[in-house]
Protein backbone atom coordinates (compact mmCIF):
# COMPACT_ATOMS: atom_id res chain seq x y z
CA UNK A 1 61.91 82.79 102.90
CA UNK A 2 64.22 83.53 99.99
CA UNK A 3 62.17 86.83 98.96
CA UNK A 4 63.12 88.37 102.49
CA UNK A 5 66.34 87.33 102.41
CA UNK A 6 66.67 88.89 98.40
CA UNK A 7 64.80 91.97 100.50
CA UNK A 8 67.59 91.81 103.05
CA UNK A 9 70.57 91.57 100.91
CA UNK A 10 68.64 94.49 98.33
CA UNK A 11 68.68 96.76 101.31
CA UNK A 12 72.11 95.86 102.41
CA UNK A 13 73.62 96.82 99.03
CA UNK A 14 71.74 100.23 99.51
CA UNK A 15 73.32 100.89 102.66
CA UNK A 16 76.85 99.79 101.48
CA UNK A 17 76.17 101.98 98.75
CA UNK A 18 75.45 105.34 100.66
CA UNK A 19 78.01 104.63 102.98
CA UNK A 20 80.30 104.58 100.25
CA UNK A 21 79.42 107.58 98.99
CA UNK A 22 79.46 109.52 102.41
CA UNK A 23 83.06 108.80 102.67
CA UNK A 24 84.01 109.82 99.55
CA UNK A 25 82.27 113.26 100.53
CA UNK A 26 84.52 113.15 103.41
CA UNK A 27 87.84 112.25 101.78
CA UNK A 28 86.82 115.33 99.53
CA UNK A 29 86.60 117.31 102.03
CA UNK A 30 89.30 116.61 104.34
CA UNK A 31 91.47 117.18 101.00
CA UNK A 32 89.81 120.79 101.43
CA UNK A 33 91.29 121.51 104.90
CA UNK A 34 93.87 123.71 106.02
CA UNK A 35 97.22 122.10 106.70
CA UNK A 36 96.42 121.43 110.74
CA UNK A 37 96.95 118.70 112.72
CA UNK A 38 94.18 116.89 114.06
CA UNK A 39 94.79 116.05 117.48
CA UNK A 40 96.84 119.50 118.40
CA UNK A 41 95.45 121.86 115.59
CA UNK A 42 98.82 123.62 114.88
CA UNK A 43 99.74 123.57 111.42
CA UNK A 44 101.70 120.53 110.13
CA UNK A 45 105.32 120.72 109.17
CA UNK A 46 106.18 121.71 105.20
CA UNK A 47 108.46 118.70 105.59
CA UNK A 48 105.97 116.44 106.80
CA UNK A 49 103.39 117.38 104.23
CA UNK A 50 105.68 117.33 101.45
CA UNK A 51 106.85 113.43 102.37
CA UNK A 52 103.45 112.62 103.09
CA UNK A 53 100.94 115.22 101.38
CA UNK A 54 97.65 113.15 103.27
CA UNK A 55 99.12 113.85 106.36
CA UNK A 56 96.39 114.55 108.97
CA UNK A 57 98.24 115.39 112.08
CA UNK A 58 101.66 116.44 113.01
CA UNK A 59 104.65 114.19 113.63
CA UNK A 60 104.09 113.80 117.17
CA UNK A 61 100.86 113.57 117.22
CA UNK A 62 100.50 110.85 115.06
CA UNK A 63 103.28 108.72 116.49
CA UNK A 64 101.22 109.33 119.93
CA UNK A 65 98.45 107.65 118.33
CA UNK A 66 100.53 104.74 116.85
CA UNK A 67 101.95 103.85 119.96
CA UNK A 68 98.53 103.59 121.62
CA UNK A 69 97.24 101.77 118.51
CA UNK A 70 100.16 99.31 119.32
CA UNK A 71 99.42 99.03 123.13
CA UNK A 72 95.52 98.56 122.48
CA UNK A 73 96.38 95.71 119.99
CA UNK A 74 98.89 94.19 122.39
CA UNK A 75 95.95 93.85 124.79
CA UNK A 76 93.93 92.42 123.08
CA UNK A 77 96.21 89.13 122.33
């Protein structure tokens, strides 16, 4: 019983592991991307990027998804 569970936790750490290192891979190459908003595609303010250089999408795009974030939380209590 303890060797499969030694298996199971081996294999776990594996998984951990290379999911780990996918999204690094992916942080890398978002960091690659041209300056455009996710959920419209038009290119991100100069402003916005300079306050917040990891900015993914545009000022109203990401308060759109805030407030839903906010709603779908609320729900859920």
């Amino acid at each position: 019983m303890t060797d499969e569970i030694d298996q199971a936790q081996g294999v776990e750490e594996l998984i951990r592991g290379e999911a780990i290192t996918r999204a690094r891979g992916r942080q890398l190459s978002c960091d690659a991307l041209e300056p455009n908003c996710l959920g419209c595609g038009e290119e991100i303010d100069e402003e916005r990027r300079r306050a917040n250089p990891k900015a993914r999408r545009c000022l109203e795009c990401q308060s759109a998804v805030e407030r839903r974030d906010k709603l779908f939380l609320r729900n859920l209590l």
